[in-house]
PDB file of N, CA and C in Angstrom:
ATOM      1  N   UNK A   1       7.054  -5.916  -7.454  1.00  0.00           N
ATOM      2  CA  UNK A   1       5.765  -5.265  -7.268  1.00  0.00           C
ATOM      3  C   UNK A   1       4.660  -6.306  -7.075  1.00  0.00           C
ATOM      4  N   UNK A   2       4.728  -7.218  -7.780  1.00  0.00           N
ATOM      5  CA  UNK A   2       4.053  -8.636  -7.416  1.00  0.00           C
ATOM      6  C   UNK A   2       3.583  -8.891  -5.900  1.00  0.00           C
ATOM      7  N   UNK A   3       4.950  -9.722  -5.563  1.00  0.00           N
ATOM      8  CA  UNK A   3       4.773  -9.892  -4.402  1.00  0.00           C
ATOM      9  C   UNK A   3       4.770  -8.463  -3.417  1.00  0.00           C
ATOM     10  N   UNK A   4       4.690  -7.588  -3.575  1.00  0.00           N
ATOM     11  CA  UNK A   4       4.529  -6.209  -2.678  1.00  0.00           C
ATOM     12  C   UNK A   4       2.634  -6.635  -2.873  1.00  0.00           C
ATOM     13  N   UNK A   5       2.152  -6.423  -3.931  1.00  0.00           N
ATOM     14  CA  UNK A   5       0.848  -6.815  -4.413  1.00  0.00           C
ATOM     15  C   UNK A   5       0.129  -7.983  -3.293  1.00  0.00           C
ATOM     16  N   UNK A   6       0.664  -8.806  -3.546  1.00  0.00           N
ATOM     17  CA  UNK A   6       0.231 -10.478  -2.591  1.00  0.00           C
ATOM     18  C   UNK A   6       0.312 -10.200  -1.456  1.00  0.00           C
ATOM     19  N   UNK A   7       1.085  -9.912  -0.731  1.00  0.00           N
ATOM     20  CA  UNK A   7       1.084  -9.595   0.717  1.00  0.00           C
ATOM     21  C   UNK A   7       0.526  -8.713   1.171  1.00  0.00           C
ATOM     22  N   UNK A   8       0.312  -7.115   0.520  1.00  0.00           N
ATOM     23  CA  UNK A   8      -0.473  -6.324   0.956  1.00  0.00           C
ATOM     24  C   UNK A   8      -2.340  -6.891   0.651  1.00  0.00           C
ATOM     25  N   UNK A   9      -2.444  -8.307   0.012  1.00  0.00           N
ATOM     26  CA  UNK A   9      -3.938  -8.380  -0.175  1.00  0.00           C
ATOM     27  C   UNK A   9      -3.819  -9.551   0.800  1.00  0.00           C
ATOM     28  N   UNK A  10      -2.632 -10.213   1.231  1.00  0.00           N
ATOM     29  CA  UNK A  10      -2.980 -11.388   2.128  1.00  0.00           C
ATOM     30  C   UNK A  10      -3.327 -10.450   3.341  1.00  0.00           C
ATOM     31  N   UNK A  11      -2.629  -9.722   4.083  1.00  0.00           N
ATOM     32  CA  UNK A  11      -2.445  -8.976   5.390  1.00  0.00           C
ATOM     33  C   UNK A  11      -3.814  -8.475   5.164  1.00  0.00           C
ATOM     34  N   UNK A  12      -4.988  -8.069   4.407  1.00  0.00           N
ATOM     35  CA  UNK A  12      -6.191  -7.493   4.115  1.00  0.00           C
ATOM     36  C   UNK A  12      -5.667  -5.826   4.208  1.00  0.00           C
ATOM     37  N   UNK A  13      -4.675  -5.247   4.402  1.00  0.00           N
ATOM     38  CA  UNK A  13      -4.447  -3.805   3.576  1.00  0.00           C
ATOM     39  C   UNK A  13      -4.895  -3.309   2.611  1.00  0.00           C
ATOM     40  N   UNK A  14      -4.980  -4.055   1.290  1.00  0.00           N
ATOM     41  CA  UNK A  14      -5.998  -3.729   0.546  1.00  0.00           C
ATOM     42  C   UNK A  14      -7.265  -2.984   0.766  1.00  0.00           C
ATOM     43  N   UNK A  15      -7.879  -3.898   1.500  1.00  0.00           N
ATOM     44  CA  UNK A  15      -9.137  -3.984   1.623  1.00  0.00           C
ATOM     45  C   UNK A  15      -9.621  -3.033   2.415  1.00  0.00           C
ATOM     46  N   UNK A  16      -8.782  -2.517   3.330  1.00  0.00           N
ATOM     47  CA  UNK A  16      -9.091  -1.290   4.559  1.00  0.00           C
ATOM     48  C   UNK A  16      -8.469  -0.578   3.586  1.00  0.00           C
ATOM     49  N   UNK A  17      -7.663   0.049   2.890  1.00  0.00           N
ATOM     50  CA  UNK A  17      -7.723   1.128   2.026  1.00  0.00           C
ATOM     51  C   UNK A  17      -8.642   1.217   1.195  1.00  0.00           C
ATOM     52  N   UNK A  18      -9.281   0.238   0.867  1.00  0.00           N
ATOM     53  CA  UNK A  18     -10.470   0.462  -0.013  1.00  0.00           C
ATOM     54  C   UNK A  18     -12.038   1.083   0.715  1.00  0.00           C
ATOM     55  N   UNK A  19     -11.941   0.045   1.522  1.00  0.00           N
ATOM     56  CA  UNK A  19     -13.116   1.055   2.767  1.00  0.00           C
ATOM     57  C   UNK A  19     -12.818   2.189   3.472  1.00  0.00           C
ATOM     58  N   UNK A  20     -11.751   2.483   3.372  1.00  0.00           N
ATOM     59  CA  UNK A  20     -11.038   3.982   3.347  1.00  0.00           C
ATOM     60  C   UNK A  20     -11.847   4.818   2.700  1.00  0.00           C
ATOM     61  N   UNK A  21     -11.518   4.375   1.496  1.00  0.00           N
ATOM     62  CA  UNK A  21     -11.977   5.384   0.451  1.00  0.00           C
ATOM     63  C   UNK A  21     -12.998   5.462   0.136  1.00  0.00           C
ATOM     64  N   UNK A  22     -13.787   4.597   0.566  1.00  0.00           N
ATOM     65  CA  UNK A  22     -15.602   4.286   0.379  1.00  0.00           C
ATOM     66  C   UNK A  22     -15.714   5.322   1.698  1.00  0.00           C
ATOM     67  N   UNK A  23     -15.197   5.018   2.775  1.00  0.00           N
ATOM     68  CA  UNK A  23     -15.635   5.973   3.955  1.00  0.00           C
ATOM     69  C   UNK A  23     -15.845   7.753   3.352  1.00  0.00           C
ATOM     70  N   UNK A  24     -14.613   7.890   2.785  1.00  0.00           N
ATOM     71  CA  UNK A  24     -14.529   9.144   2.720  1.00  0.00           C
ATOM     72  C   UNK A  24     -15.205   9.691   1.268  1.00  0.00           C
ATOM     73  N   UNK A  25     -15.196   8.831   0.245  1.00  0.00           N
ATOM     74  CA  UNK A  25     -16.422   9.406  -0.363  1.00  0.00           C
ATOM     75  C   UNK A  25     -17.777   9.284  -0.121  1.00  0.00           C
ATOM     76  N   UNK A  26     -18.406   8.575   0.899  1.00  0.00           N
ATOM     77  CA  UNK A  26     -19.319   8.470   1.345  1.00  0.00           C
ATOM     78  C   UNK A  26     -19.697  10.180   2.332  1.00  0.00           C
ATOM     79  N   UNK A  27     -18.437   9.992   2.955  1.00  0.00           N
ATOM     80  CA  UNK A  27     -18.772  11.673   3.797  1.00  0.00           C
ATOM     81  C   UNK A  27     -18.759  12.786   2.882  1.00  0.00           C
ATOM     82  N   UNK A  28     -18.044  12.889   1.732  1.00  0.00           N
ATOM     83  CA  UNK A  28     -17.582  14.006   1.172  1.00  0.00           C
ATOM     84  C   UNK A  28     -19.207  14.037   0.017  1.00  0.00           C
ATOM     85  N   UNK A  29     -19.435  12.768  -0.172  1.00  0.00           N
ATOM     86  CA  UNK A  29     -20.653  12.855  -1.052  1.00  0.00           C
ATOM     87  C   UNK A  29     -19.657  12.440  -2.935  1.00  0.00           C
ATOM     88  N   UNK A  30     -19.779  11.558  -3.472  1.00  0.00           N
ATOM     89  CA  UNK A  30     -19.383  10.714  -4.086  1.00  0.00           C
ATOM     90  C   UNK A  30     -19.256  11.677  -5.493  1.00  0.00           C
ATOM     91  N   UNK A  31     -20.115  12.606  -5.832  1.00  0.00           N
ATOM     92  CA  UNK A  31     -19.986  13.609  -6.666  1.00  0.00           C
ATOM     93  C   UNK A  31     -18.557  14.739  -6.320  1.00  0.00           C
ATOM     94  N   UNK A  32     -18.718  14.960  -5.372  1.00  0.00           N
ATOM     95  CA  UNK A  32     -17.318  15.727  -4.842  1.00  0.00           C
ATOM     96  C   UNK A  32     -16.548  15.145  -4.664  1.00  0.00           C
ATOM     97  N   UNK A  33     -16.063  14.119  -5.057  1.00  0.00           N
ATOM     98  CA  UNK A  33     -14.324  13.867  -4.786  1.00  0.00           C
ATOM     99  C   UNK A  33     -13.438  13.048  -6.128  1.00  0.00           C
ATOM    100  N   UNK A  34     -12.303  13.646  -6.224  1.00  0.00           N
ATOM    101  CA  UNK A  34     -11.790  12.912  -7.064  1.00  0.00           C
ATOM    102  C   UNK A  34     -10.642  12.355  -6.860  1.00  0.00           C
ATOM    103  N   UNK A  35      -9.810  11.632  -7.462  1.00  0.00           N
ATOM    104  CA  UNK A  35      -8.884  10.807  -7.638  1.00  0.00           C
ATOM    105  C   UNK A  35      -7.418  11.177  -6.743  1.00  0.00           C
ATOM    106  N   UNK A  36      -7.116  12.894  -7.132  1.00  0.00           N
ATOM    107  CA  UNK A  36      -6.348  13.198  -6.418  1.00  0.00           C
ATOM    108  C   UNK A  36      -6.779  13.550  -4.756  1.00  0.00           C
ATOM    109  N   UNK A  37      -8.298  13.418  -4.602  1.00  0.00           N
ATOM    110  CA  UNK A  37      -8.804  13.774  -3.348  1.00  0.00           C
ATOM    111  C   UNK A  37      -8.193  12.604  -2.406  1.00  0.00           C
ATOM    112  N   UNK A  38      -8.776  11.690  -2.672  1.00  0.00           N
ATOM    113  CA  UNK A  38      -8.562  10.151  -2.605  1.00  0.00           C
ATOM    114  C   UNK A  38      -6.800  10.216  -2.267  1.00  0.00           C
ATOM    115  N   UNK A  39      -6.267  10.648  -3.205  1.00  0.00           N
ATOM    116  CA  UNK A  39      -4.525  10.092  -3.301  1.00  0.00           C
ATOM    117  C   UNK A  39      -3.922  10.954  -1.812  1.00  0.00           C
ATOM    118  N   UNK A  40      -4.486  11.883  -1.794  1.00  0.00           N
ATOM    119  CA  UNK A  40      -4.439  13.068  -0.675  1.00  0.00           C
ATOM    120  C   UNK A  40      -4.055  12.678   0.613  1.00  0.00           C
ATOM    121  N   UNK A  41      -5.388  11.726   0.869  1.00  0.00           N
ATOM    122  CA  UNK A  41      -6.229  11.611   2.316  1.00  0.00           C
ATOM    123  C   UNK A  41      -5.496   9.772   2.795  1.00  0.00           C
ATOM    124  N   UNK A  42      -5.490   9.419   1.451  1.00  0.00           N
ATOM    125  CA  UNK A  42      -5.163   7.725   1.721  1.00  0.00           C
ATOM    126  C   UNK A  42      -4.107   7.985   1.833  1.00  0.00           C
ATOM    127  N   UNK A  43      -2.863   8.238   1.393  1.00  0.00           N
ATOM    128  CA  UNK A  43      -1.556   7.705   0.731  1.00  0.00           C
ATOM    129  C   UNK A  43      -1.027   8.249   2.125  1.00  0.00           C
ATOM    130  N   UNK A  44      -0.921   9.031   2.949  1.00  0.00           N
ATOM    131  CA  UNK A  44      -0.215   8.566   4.606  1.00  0.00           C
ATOM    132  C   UNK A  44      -0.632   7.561   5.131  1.00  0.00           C
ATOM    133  N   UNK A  45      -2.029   7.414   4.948  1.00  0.00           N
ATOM    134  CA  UNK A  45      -2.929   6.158   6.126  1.00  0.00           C
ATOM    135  C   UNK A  45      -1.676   5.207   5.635  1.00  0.00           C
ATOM    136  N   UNK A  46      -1.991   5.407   4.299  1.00  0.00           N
ATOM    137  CA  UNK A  46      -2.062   3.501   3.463  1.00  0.00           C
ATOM    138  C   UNK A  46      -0.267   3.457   3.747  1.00  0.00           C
ATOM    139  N   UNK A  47       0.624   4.430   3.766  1.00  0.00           N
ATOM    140  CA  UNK A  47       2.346   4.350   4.035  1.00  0.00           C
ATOM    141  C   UNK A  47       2.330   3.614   5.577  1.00  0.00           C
ATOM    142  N   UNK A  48       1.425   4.635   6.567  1.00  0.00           N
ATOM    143  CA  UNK A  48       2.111   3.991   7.426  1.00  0.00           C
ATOM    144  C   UNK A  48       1.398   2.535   7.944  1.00  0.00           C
ATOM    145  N   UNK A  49       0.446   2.393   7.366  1.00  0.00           N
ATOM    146  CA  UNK A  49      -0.410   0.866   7.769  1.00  0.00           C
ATOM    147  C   UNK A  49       0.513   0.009   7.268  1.00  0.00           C
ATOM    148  N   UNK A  50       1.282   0.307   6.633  1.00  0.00           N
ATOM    149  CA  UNK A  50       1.856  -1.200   5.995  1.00  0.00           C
ATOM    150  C   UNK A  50       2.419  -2.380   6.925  1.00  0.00           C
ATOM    151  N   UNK A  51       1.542  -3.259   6.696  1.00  0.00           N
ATOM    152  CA  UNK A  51       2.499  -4.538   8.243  1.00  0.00           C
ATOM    153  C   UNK A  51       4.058  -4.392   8.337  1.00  0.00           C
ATOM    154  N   UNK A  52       4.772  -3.981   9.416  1.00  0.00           N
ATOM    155  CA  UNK A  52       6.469  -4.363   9.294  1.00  0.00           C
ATOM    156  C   UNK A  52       6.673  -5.590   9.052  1.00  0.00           C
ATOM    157  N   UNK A  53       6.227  -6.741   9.130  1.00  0.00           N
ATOM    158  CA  UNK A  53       6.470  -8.103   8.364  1.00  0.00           C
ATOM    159  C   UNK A  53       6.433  -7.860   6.965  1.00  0.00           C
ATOM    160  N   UNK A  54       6.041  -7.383   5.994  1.00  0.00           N
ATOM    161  CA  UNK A  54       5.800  -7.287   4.512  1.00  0.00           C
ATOM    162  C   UNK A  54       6.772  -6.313   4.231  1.00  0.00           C
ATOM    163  N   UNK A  55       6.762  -5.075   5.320  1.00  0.00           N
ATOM    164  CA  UNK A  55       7.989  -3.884   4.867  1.00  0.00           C
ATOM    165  C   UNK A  55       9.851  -4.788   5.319  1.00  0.00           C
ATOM    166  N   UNK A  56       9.552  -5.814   5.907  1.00  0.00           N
ATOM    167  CA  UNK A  56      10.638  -6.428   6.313  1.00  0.00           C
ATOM    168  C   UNK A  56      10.991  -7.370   5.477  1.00  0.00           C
ATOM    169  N   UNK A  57      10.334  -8.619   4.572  1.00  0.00           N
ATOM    170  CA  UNK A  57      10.039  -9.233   4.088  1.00  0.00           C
ATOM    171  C   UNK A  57      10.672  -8.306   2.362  1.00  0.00           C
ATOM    172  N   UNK A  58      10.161  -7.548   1.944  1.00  0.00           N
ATOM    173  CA  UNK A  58      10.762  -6.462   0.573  1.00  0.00           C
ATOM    174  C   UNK A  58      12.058  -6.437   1.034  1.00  0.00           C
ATOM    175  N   UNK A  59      12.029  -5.880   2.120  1.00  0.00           N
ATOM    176  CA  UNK A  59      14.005  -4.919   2.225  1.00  0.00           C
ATOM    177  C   UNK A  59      14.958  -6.598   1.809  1.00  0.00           C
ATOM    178  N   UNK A  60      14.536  -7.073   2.684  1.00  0.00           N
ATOM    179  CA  UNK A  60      15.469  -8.805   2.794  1.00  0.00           C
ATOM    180  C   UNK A  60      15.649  -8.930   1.155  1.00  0.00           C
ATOM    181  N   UNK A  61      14.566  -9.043   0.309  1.00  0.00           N
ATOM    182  CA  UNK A  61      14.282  -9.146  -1.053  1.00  0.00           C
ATOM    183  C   UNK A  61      15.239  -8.614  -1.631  1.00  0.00           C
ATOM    184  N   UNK A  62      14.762  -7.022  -1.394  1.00  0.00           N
ATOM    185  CA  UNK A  62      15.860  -6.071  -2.164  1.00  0.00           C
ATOM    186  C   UNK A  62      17.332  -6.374  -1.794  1.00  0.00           C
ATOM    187  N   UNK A  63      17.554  -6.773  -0.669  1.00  0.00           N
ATOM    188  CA  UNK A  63      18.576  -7.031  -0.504  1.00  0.00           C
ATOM    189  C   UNK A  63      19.493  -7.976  -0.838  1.00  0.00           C
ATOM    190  N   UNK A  64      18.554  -9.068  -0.557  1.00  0.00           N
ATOM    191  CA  UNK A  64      19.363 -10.065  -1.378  1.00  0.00           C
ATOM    192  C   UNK A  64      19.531  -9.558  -3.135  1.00  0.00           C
ATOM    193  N   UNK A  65      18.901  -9.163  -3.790  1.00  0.00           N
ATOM    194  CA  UNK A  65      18.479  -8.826  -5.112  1.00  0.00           C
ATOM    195  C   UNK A  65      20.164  -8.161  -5.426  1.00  0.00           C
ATOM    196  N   UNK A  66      20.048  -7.374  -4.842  1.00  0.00           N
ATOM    197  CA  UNK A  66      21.638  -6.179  -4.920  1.00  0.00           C
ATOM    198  C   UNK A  66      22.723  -6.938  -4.721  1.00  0.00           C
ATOM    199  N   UNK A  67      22.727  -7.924  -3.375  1.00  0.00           N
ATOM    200  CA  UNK A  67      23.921  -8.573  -3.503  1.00  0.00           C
ATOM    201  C   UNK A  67      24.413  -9.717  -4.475  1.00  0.00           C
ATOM    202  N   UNK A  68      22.947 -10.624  -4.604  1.00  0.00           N
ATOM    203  CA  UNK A  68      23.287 -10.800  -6.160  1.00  0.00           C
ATOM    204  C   UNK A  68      23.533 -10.348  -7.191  1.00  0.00           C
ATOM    205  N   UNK A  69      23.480  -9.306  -7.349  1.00  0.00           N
ATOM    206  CA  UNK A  69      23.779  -8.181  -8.715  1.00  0.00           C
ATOM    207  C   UNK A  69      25.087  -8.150  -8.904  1.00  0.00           C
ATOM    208  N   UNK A  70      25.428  -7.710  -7.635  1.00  0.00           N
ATOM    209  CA  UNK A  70      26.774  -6.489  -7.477  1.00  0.00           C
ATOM    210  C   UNK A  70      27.734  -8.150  -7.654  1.00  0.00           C
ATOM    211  N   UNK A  71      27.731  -9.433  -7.587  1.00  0.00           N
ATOM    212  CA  UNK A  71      28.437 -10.429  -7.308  1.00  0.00           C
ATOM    213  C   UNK A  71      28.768 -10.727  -9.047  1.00  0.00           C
ATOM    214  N   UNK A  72      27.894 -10.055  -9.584  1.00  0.00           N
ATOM    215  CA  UNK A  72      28.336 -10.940 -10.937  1.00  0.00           C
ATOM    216  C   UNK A  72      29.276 -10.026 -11.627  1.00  0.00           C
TER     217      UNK A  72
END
């Protein structure tokens, strides 16, 4: 989760999900929206923005991770 963390703030993903969400409570008016509003509206953007270098970069991870596992 770390490095999922680091790369999504190197690539600046972060940061456009965050002005995401400033955008849209800004339209909705900052009193009207809450947390699950937010989880709603972001959480497709923010799935499919993810760089394929970083979604490529995890799988390799995980992968190696398993085949070391399964070896011992």
């Amino acid at each position: 989760m770390e490095l999922l963390r680091e790369r999504l703030v190197e690539c600046g993903w972060r940061d456009e999900m965050k002005a995401l969400c400033r955008a849209y409570a800004r339209k909705k008016g900052r009193n009207n929206v809450t947390v699950d509003d937010l989880i709603h509206v972001i959480t497709p953007k923010g799935r499919a923005s993810v760089p394929d270098p970083v979604k490529a970069e995890l799988l390799q991870r995980i992968r190696s991770f398993l085949m070391s596992s399964s070896l011992r």
